[in-house]
Protein backbone atom coordinates (compact mmCIF):
# COMPACT_ATOMS: atom_id res chain seq x y z
CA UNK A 1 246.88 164.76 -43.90
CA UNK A 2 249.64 166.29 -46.13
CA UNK A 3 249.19 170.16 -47.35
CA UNK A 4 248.08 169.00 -50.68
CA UNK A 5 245.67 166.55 -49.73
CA UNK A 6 241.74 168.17 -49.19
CA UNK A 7 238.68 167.55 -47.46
CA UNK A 8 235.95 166.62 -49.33
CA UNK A 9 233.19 168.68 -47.98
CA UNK A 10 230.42 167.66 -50.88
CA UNK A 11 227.20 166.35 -49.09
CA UNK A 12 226.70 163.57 -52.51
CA UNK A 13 229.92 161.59 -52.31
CA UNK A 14 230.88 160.68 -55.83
CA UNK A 15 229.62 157.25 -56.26
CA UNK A 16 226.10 158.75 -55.11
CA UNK A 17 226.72 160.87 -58.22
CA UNK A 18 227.82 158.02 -60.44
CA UNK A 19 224.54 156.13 -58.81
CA UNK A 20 222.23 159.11 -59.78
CA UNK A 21 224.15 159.11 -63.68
CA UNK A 22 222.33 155.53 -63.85
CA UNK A 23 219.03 155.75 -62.72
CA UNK A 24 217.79 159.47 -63.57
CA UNK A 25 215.45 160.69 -64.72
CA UNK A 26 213.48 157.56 -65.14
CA UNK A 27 214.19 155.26 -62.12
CA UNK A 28 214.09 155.81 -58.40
CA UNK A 29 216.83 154.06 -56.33
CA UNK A 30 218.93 155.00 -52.78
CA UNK A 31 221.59 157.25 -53.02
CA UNK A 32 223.95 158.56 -49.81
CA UNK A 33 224.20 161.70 -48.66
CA UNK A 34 226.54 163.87 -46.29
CA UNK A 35 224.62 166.53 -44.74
CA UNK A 36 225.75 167.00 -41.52
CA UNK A 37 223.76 168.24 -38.43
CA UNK A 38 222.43 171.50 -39.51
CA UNK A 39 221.35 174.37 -37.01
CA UNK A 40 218.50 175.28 -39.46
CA UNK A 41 217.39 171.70 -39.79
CA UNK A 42 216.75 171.35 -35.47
CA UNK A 43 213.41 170.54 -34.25
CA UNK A 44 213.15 174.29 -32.43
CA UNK A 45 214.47 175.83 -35.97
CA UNK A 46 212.18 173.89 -37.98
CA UNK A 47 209.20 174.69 -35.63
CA UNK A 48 209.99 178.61 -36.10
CA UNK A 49 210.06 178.32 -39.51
CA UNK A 50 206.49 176.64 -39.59
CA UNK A 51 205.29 179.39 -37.34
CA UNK A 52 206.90 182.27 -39.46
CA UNK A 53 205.80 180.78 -43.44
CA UNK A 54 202.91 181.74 -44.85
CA UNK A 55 199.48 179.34 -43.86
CA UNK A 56 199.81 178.52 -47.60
CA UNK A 57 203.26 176.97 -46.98
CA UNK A 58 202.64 174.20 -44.24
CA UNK A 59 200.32 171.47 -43.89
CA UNK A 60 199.76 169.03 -41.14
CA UNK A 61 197.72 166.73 -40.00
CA UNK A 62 197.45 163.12 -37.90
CA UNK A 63 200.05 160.49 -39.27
CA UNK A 64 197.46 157.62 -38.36
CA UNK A 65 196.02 157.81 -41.90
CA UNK A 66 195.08 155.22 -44.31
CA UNK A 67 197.37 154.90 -47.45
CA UNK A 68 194.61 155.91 -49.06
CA UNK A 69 192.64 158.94 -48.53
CA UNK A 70 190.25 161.70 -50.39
CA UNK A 71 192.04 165.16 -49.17
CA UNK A 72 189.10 166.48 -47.72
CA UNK A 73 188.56 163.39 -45.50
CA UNK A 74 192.42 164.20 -43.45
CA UNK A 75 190.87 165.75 -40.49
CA UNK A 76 192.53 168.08 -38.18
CA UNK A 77 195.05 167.39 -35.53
CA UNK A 78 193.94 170.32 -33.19
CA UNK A 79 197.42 171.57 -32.96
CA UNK A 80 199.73 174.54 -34.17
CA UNK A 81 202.26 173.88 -36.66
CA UNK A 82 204.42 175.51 -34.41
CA UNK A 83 202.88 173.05 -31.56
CA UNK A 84 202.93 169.97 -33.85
CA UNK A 85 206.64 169.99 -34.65
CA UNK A 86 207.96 170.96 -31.18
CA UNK A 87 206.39 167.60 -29.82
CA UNK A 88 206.08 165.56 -32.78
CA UNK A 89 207.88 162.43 -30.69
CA UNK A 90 204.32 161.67 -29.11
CA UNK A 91 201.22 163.90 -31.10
CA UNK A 92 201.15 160.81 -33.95
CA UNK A 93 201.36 163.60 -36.61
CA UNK A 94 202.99 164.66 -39.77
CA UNK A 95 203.89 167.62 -41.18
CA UNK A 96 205.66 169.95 -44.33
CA UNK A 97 206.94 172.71 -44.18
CA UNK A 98 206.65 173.80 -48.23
CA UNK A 99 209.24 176.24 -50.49
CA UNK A 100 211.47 176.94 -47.75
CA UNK A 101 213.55 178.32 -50.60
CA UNK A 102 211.50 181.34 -49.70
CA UNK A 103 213.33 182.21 -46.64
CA UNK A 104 216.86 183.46 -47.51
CA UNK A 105 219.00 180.65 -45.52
CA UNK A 106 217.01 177.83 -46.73
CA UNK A 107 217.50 178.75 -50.00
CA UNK A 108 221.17 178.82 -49.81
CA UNK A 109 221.38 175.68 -48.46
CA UNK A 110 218.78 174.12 -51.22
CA UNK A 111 221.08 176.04 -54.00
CA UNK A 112 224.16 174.50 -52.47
CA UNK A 113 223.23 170.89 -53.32
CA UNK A 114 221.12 171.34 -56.67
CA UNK A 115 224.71 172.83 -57.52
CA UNK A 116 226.25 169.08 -56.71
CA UNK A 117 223.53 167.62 -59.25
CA UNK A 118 223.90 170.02 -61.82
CA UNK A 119 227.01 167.88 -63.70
CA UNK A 120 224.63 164.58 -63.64
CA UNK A 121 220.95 166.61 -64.41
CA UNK A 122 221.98 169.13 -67.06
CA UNK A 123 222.86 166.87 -69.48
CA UNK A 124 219.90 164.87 -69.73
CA UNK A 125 217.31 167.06 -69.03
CA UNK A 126 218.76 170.67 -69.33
CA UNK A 127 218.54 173.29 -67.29
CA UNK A 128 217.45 172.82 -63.34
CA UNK A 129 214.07 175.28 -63.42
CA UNK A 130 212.18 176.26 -60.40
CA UNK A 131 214.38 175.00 -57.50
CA UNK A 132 211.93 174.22 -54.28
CA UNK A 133 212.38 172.52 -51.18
CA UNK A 134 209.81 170.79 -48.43
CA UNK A 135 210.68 169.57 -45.14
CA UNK A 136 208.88 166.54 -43.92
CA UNK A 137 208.43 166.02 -40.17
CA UNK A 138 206.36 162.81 -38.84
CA UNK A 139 205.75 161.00 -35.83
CA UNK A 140 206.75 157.54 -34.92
CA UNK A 141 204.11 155.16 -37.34
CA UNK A 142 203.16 158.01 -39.58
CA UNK A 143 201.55 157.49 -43.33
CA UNK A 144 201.93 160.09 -45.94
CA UNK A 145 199.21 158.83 -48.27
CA UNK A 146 199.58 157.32 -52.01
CA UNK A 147 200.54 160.28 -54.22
CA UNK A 148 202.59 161.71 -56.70
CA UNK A 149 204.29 165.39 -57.87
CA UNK A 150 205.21 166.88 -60.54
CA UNK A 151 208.99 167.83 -60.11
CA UNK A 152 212.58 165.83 -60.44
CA UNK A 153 213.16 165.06 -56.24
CA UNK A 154 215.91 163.64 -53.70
CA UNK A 155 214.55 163.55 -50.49
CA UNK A 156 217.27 163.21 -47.63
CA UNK A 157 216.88 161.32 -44.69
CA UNK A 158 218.30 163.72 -41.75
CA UNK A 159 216.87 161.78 -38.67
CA UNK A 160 215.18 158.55 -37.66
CA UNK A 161 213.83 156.02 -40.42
CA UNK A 162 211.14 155.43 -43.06
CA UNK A 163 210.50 153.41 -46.14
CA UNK A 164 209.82 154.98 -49.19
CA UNK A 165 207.08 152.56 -51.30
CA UNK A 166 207.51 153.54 -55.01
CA UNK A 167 205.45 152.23 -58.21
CA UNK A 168 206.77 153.05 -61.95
CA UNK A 169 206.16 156.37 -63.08
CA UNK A 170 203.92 156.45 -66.29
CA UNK A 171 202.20 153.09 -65.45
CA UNK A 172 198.58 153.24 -65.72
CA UNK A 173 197.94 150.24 -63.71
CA UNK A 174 198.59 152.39 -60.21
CA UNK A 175 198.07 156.10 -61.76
CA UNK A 176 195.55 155.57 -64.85
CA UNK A 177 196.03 158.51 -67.45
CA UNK A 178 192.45 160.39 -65.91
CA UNK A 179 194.58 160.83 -62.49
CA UNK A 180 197.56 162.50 -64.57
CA UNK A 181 194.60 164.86 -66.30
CA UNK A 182 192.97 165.57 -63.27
CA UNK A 183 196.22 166.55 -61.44
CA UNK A 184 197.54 168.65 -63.61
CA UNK A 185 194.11 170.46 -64.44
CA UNK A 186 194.37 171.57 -60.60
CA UNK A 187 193.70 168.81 -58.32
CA UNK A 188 194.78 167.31 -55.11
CA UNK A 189 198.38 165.32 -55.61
CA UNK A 190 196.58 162.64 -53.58
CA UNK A 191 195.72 159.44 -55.89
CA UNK A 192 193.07 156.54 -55.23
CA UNK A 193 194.57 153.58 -53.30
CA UNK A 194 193.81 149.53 -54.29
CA UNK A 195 195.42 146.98 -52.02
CA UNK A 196 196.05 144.94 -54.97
CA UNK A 197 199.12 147.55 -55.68
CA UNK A 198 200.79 146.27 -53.17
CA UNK A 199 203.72 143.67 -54.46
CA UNK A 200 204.07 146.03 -57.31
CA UNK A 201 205.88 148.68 -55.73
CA UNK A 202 209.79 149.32 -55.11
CA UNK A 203 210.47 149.31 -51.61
CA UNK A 204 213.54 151.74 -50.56
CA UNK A 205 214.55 151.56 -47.07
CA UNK A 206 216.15 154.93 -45.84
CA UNK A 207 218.21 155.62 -42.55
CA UNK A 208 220.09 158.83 -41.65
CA UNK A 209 222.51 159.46 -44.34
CA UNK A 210 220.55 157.73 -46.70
CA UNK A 211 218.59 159.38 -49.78
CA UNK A 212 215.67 158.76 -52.19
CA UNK A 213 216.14 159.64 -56.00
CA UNK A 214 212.50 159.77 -57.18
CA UNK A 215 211.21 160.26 -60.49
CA UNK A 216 208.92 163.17 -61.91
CA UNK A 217 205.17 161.78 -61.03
CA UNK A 218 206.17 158.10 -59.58
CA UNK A 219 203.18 157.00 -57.39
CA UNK A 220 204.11 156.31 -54.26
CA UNK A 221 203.68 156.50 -50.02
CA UNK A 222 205.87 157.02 -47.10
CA UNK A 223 205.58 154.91 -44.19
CA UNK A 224 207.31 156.19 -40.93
CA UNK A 225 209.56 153.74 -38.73
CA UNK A 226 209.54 153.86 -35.00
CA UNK A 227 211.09 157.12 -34.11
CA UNK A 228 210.16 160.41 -35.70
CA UNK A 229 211.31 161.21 -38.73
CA UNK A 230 212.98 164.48 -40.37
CA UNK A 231 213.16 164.79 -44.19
CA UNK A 232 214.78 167.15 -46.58
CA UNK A 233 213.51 167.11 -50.08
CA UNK A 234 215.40 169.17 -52.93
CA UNK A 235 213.24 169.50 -55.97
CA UNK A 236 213.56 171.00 -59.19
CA UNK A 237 211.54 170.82 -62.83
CA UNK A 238 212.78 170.48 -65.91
CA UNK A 239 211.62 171.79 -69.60
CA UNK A 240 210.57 167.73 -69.95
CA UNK A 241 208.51 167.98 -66.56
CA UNK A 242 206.27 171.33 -67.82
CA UNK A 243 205.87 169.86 -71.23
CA UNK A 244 204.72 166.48 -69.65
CA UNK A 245 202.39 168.13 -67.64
CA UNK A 246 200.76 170.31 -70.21
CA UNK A 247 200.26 167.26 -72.33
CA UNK A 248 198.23 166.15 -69.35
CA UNK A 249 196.68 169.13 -69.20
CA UNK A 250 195.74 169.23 -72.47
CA UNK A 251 194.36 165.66 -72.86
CA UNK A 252 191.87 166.60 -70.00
CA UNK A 253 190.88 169.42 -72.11
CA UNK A 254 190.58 166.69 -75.00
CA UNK A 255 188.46 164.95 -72.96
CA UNK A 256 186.54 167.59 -71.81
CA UNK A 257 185.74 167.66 -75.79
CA UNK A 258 184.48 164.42 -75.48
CA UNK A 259 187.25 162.38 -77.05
CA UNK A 260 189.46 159.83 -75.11
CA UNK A 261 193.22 160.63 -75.86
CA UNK A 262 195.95 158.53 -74.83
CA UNK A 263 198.46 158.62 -72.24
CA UNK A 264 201.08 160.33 -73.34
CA UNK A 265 204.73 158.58 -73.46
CA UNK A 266 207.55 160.15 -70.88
CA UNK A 267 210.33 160.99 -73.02
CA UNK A 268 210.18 164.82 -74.07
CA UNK A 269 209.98 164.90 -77.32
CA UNK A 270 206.79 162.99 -77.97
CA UNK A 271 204.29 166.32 -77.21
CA UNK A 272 206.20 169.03 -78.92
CA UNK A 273 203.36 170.07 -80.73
CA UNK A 274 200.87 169.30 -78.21
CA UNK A 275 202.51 171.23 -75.83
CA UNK A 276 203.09 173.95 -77.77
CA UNK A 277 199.40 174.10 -78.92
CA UNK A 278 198.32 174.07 -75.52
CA UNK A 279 200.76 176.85 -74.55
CA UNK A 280 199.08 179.28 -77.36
CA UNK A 281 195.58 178.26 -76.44
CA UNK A 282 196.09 179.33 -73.06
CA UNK A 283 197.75 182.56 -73.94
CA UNK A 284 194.23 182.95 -76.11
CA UNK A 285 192.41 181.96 -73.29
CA UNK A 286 190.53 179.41 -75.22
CA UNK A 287 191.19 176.99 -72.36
CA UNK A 288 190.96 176.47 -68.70
């Protein structure tokens, strides 16, 4: 290496960026990543930090679920967190550790790759609003259940292997328009589950070093390979993402009024005014 020449010490290469340029906001698709081994992403790290956040911040449960389930039907594991990470190799469990942007480090290292995205995000949906990140950690055979969530995500693969199963966002044949309402009137991210969906989905393999570009709301479920699993997600929103969801928010108000109003199209400029109606009937209080 010649004095001139640099490393490259970006954790998205630049053809993950030029990748990411095609497909976002809209489409998910694999992307690479560089994160190396990472002394606050360790199994003993990652188990302090479940024991230190906030009850509010971590959820577990057993991994031996079915792809679809009601939230209150995922029963207990009978374990810490602290307890469930340390010997997730054998307890058939799954786990999150949520907003780790909370805790100082984390957040650095969460603000040091939304930086990477910003030259492929800003321009097509603006500024990147309410950075968060989750860690996943699951057992060898886990299921995280059919879902979706609200914010612009790249989940990294760190260790072992999983497949992400992804259906189009916006499609009411796997998430009908009531789902959308009822999410983002305050419930559960969990979504009902046909076995017919299956065949419909986008299937996205992902190994260490690999990554996951999903889309704001895609349906979709995680199912664990045969070692366990560590996954970092970096998420942020975007002024299209709150105005989508109050247009959701405010159709299940509509139909709370007893009228039946359409789902509403993705792009952000189709709810301008609902969105901005719903923003000053809140600030009057003349809805939920």
């Amino acid at each position: 290496m010649t004095a001139h020449q640099k490393i490259d010490t970006r954790v998205f290469p630049a053809e993950t960026l030029e990748t990411m340029a095609a497909l976002y906001p809209s489409q998910a698709g694999l992307l690479r990543h560089r994160l190396p081994d990472h002394p606050l992403l360790s199994i003993e790290a990652l188990a302090a930090l479940g024991e230190h956040l906030p009850a509010g911040q971590v959820e577990y449960n057993p991994g031996d679920v079915p792809i679809g389930i009601l939230p209150e039907d995922v029963p207990s594991n009978g374990l810490s967190i602290g307890e469930t990470i340390r010997t997730i190799d054998t307890n058939r469990s799954w786990a999150v550790l949520k907003n780790i942007e909370t805790e100082e480090a984390y957040r650095g290292l969460l603000m040091a790759l939304l930086d990477e995205l910003k030259p492929v995000v800003e321009p097509r949906t603006g500024a990147m609003l309410t950075p968060q990140g989750f860690i996943f950690i699951s057992s060898p055979g886990s299921i995280t259940p059919f879902h979706f969530d609200p914010e612009h995500n790249i989940l990294l693969q760190l260790r072992g292997a999983k497949v992400m199963n992804v259906w189009p966002a916006g499609d009411e044949r796997f998430a009908h328009r009531r789902e959308h309402e009822r999410y983002h009137s305050g419930g559960h991210r969990n979504l009902p589950w046909q076995e017919s969906y299956e065949g419909g989905q986008q299937r996205v393999p992902l190994a260490p070093g690999d990554a996951v570009l999903m889309p704001v709301m895609a349906p979709h479920y995680v199912a664990n390979g045969d070692a366990p699993s560590i996954s970092l997600s970096i998420t942020w929103r975007s002024e299209w993402s709150y105005r989508e969801s109050e247009a959701h928010a405010a159709n299940a108000a509509l139909r709370r009024m007893g009228l039946d109003p359409a789902m509403p199209p993705r792009w952000p400029s189709y709810a301008w005014a609902k969105t901005v109606g719903w923003r000053v009937a809140r600030r009057l209080r003349l809805v939920g």
